[in-house]
PDB file of N, CA and C in Angstrom:
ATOM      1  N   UNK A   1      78.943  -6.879  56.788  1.00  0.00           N
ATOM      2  CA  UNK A   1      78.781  -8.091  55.999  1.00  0.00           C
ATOM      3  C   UNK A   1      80.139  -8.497  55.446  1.00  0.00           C
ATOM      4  N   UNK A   2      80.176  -9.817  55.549  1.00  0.00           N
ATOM      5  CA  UNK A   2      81.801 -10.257  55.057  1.00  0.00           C
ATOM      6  C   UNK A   2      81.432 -11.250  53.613  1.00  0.00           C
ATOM      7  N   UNK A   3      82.131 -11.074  52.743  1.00  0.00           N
ATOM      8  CA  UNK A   3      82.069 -11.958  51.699  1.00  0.00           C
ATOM      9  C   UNK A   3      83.223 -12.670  51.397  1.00  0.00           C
ATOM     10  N   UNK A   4      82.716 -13.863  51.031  1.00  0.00           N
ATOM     11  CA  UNK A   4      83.591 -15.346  51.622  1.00  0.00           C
ATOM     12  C   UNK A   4      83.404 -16.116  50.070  1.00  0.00           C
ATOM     13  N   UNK A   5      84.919 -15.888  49.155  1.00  0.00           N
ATOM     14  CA  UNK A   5      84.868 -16.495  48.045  1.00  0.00           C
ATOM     15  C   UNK A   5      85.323 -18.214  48.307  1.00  0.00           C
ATOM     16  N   UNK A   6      84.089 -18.907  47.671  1.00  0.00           N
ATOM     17  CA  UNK A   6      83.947 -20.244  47.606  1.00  0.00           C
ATOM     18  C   UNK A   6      85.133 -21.306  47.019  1.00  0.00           C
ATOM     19  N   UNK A   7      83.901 -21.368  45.681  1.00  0.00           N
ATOM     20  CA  UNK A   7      84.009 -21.867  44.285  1.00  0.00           C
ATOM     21  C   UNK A   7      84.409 -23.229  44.657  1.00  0.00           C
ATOM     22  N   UNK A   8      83.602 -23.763  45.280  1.00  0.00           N
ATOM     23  CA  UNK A   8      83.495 -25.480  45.224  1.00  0.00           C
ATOM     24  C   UNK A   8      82.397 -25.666  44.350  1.00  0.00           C
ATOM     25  N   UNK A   9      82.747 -27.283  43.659  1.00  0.00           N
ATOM     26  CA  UNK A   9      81.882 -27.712  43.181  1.00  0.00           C
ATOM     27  C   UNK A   9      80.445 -28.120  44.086  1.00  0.00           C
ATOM     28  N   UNK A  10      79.359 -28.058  43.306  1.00  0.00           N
ATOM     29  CA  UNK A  10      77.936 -28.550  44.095  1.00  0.00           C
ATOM     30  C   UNK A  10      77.062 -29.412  43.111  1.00  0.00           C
ATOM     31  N   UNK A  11      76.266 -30.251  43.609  1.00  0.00           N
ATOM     32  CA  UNK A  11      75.191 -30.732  42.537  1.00  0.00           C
ATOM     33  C   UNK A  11      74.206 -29.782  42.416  1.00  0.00           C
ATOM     34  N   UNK A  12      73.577 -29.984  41.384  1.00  0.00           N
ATOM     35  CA  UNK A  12      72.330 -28.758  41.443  1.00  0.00           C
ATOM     36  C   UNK A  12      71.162 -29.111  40.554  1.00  0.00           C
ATOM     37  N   UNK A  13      70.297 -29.194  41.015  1.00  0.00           N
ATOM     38  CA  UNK A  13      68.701 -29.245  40.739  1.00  0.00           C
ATOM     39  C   UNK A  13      68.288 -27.937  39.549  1.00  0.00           C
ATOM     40  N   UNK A  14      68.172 -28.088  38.722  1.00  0.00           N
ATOM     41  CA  UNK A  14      67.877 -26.623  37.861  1.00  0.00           C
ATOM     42  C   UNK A  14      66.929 -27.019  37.335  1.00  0.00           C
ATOM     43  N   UNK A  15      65.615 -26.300  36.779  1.00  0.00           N
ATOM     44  CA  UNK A  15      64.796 -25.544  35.693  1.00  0.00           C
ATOM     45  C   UNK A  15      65.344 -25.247  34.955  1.00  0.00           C
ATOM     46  N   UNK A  16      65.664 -25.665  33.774  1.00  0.00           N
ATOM     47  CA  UNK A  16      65.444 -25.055  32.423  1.00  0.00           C
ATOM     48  C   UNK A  16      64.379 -24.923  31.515  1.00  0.00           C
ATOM     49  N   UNK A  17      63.627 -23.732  31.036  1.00  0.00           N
ATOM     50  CA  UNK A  17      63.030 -23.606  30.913  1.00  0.00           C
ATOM     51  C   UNK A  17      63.112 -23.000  29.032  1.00  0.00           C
ATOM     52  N   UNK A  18      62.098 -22.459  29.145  1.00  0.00           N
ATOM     53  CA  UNK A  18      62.161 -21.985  27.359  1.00  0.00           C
ATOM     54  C   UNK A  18      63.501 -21.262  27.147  1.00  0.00           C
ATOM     55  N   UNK A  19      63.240 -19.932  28.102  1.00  0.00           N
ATOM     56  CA  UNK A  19      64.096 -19.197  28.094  1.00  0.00           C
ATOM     57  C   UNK A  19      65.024 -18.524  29.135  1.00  0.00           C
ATOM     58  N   UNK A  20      64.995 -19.584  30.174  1.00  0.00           N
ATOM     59  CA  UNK A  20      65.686 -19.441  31.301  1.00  0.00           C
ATOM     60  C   UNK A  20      66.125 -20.544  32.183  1.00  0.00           C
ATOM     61  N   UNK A  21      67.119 -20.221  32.928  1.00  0.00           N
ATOM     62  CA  UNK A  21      67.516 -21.404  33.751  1.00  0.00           C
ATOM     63  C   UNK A  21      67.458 -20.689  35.280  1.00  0.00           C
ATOM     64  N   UNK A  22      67.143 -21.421  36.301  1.00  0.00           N
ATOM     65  CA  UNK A  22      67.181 -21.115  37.678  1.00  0.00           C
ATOM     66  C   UNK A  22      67.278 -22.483  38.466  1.00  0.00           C
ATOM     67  N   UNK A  23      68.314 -22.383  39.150  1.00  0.00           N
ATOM     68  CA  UNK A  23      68.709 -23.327  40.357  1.00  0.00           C
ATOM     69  C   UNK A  23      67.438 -23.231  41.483  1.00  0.00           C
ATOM     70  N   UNK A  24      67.223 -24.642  41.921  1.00  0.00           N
ATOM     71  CA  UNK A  24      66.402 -25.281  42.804  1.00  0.00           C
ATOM     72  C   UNK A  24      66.864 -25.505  43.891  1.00  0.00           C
ATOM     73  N   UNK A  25      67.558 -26.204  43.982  1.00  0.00           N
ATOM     74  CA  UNK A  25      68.458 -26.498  45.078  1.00  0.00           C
ATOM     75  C   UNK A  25      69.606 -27.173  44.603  1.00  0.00           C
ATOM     76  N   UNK A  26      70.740 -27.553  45.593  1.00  0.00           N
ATOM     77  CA  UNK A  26      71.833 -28.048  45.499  1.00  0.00           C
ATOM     78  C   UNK A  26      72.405 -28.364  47.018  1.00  0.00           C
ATOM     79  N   UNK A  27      73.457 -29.337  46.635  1.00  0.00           N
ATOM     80  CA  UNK A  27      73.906 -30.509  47.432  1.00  0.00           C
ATOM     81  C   UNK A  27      75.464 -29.831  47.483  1.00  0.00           C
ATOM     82  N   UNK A  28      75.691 -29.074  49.092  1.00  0.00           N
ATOM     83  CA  UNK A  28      77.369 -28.608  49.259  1.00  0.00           C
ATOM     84  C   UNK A  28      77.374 -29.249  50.457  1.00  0.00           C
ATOM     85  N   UNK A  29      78.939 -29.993  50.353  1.00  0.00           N
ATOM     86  CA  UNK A  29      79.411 -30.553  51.891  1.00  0.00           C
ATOM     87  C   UNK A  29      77.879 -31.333  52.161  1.00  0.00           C
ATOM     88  N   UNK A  30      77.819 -32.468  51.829  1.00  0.00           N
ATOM     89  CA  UNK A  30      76.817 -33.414  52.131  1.00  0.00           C
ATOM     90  C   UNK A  30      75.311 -32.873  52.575  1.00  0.00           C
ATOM     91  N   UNK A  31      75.354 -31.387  52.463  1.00  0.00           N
ATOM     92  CA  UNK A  31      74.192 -31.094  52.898  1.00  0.00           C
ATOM     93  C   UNK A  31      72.994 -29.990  51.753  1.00  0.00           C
ATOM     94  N   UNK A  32      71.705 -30.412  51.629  1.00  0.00           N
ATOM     95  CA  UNK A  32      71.011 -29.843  50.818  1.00  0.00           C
ATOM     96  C   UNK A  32      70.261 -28.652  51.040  1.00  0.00           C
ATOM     97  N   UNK A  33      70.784 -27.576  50.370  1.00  0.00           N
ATOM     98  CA  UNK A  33      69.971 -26.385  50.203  1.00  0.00           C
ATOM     99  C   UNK A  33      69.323 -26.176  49.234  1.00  0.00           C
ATOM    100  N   UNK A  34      68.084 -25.064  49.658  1.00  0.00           N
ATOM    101  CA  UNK A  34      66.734 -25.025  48.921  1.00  0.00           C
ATOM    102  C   UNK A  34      66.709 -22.937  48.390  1.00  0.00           C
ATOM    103  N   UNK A  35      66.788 -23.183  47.503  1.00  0.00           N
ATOM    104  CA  UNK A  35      66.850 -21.794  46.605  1.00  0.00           C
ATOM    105  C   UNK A  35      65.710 -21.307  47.157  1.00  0.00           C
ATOM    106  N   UNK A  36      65.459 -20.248  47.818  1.00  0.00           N
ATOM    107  CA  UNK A  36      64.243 -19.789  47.953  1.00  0.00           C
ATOM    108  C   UNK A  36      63.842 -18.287  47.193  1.00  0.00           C
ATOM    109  N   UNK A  37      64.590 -17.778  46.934  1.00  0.00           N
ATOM    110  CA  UNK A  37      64.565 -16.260  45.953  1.00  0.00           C
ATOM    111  C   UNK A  37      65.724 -16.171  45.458  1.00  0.00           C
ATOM    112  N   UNK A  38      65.482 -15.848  43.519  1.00  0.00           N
ATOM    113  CA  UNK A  38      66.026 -15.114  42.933  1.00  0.00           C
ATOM    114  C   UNK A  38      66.740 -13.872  43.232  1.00  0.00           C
ATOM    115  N   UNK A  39      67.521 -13.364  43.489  1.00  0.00           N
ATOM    116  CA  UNK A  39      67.723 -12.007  43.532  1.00  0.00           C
ATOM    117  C   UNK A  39      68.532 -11.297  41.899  1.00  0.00           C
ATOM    118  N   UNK A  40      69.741 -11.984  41.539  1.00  0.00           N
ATOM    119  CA  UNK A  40      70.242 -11.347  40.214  1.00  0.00           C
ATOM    120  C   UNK A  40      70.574 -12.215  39.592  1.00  0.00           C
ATOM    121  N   UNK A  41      70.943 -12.319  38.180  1.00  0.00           N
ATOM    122  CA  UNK A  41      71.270 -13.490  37.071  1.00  0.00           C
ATOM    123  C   UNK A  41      72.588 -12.011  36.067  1.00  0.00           C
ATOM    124  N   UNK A  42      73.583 -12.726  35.495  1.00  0.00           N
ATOM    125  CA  UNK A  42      74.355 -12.165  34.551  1.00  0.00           C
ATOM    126  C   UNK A  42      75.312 -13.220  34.241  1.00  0.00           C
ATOM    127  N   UNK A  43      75.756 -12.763  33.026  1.00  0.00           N
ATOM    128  CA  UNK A  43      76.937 -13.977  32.560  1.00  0.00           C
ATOM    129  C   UNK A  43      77.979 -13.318  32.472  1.00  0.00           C
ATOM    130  N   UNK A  44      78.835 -13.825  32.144  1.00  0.00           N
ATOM    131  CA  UNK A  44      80.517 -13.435  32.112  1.00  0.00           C
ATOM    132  C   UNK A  44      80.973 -14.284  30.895  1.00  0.00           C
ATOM    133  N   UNK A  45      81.445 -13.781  29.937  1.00  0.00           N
ATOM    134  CA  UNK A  45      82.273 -14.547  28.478  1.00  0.00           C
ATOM    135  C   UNK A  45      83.361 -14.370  28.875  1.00  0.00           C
ATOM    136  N   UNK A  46      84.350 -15.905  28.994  1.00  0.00           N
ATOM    137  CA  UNK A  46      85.501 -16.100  28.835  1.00  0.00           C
ATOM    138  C   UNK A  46      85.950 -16.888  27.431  1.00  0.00           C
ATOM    139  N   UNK A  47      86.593 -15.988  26.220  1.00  0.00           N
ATOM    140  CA  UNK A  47      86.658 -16.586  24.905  1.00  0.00           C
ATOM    141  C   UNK A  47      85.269 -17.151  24.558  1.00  0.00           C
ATOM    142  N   UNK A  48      85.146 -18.630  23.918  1.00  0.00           N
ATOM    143  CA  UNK A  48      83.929 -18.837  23.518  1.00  0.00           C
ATOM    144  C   UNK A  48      83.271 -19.458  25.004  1.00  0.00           C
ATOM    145  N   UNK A  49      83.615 -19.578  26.205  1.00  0.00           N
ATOM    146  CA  UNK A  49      82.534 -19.903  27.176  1.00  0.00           C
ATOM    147  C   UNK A  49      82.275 -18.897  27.753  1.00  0.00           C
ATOM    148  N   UNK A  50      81.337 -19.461  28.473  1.00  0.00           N
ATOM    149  CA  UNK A  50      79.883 -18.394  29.374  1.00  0.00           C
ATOM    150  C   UNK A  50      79.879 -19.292  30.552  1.00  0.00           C
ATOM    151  N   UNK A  51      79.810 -17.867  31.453  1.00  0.00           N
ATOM    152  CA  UNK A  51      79.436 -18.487  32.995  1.00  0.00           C
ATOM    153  C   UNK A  51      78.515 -17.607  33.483  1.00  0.00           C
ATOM    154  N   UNK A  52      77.498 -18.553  34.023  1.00  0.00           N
ATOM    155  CA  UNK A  52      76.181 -18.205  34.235  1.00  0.00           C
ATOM    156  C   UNK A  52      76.378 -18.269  35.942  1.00  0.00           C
ATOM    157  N   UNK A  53      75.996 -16.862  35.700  1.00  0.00           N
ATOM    158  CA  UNK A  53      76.037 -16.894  38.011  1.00  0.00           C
ATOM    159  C   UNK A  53      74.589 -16.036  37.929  1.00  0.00           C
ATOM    160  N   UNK A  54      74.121 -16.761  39.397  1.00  0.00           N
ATOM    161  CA  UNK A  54      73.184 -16.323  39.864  1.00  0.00           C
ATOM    162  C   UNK A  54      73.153 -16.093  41.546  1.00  0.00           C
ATOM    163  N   UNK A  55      72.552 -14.713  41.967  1.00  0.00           N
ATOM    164  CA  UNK A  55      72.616 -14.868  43.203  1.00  0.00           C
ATOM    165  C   UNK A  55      71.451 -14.994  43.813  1.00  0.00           C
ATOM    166  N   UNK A  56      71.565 -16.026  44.695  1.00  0.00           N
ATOM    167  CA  UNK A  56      70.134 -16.335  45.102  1.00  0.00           C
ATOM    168  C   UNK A  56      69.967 -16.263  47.082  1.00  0.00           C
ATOM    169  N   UNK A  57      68.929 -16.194  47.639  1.00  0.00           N
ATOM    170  CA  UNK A  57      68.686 -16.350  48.570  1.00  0.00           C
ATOM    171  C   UNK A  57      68.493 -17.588  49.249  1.00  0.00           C
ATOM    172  N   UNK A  58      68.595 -18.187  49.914  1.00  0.00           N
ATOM    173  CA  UNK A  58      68.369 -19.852  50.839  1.00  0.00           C
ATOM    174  C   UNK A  58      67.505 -20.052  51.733  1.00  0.00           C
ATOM    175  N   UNK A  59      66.298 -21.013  52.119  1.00  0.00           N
ATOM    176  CA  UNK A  59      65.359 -21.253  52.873  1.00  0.00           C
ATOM    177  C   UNK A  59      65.853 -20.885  54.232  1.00  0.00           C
ATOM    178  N   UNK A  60      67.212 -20.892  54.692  1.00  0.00           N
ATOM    179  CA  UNK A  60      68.193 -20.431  55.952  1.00  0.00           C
ATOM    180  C   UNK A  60      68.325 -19.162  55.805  1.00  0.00           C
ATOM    181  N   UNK A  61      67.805 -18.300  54.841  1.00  0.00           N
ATOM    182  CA  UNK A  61      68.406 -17.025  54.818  1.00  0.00           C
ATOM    183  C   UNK A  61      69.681 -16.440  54.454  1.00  0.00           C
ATOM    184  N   UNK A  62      70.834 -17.509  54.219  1.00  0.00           N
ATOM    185  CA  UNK A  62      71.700 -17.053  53.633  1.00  0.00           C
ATOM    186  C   UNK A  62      71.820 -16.530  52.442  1.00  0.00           C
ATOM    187  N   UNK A  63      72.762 -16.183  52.113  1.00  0.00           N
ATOM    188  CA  UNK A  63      72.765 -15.367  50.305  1.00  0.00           C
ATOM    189  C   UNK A  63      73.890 -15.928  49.954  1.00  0.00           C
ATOM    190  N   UNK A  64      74.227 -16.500  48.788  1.00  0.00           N
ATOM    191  CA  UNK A  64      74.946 -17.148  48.099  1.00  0.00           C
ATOM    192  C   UNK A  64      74.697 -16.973  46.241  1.00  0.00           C
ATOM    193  N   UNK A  65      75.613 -16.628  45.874  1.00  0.00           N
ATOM    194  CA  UNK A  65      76.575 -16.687  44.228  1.00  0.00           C
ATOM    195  C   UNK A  65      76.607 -18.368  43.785  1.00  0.00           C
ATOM    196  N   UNK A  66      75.516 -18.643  42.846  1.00  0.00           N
ATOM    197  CA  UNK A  66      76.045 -19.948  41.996  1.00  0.00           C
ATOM    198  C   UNK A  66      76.505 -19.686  40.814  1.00  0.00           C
ATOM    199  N   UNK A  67      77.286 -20.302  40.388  1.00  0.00           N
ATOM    200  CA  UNK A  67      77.500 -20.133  39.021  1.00  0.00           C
ATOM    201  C   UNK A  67      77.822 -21.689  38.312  1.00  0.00           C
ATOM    202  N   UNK A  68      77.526 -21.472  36.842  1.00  0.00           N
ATOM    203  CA  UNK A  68      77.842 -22.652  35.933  1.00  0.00           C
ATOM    204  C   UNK A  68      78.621 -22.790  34.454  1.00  0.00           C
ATOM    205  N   UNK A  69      79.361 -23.184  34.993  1.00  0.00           N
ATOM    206  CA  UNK A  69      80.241 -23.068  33.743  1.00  0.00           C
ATOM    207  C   UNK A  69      80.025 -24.252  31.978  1.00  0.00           C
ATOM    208  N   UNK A  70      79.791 -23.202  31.202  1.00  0.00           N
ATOM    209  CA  UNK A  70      78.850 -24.194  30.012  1.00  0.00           C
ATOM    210  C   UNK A  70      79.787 -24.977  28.822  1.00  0.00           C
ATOM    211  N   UNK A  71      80.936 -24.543  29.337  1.00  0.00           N
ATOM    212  CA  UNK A  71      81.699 -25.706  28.334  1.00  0.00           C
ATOM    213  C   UNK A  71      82.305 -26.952  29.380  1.00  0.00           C
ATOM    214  N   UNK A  72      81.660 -26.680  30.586  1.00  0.00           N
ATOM    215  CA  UNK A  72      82.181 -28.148  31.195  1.00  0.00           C
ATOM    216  C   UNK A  72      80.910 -28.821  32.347  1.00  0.00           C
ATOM    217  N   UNK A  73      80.020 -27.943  31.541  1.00  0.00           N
ATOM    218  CA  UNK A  73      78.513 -28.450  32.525  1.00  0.00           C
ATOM    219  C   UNK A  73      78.397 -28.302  34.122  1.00  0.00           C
ATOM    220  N   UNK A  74      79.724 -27.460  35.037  1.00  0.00           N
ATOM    221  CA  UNK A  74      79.700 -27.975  36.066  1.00  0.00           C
ATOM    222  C   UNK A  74      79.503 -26.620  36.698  1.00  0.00           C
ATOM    223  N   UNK A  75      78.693 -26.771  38.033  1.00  0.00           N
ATOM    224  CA  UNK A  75      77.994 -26.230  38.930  1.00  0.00           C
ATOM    225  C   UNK A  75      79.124 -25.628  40.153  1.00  0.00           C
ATOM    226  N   UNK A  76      79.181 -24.415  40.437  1.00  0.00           N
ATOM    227  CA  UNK A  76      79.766 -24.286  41.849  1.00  0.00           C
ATOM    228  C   UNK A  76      79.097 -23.272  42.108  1.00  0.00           C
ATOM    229  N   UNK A  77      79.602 -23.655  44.013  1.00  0.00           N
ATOM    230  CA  UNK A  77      79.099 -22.114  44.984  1.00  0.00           C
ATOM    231  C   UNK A  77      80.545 -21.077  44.787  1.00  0.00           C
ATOM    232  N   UNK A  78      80.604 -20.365  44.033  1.00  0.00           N
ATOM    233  CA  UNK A  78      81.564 -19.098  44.144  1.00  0.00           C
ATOM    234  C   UNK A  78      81.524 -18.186  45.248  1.00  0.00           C
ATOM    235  N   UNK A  79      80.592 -17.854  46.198  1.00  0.00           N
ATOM    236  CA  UNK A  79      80.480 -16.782  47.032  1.00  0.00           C
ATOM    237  C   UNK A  79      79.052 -17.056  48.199  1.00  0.00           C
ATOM    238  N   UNK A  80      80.061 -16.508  49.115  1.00  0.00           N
ATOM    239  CA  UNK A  80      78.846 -16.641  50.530  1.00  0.00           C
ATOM    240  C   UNK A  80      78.905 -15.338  50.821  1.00  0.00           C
ATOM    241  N   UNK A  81      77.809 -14.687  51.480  1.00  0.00           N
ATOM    242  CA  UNK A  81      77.668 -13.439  52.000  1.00  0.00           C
ATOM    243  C   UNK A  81      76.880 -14.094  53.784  1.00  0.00           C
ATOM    244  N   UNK A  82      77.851 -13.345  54.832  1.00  0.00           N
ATOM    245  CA  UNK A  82      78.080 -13.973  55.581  1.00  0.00           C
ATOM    246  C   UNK A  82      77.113 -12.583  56.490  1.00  0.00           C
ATOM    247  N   UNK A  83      76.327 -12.093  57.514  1.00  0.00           N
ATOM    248  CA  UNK A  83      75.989 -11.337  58.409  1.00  0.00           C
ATOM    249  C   UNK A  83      76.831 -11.333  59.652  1.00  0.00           C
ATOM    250  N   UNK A  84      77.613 -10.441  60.075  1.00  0.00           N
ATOM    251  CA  UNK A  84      78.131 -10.235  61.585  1.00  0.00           C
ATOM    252  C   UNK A  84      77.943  -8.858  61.889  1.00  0.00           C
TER     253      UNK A  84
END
């Protein structure tokens, strides 16, 4: 398995919920993917911000790292996990 650091920006479809947030899908390189499983959630504190990554699974089967950064609202793919 090869892992392939991103970190482009993406649009993203999220749930927020009472007490949680989870990505739906999102819009990379003109094309839309569909979150299909959760696999892990953790944050990372840089000074007073938080970055919220999640790694999730894709209706394609790929596995991919989102993360969101909360003092500037914005969404990227940080990481692809690639099968060869």
């Amino acid at each position: 398995m090869r892992v392939v650091d991103i970190h482009e920006p993406i649009e993203v479809i999220t749930h927020f919920g009472k007490n949680s947030v989870r990505p739906l899908r999102f819009k990379w390189n003109e094309r839309v993917y569909k979150v299909r499983q959760w696999n892990s959630f953790w944050v990372r504190k840089k000074g007073y911000d938080r970055h919220y990554h999640f790694a999730v699974k894709l209706d394609n089967a790929d596995r991919v790292v989102l993360s969101f950064d909360d003092s500037t609202l914005q969404w990227q793919i940080a990481r692809i996990y690639l099968d060869e």
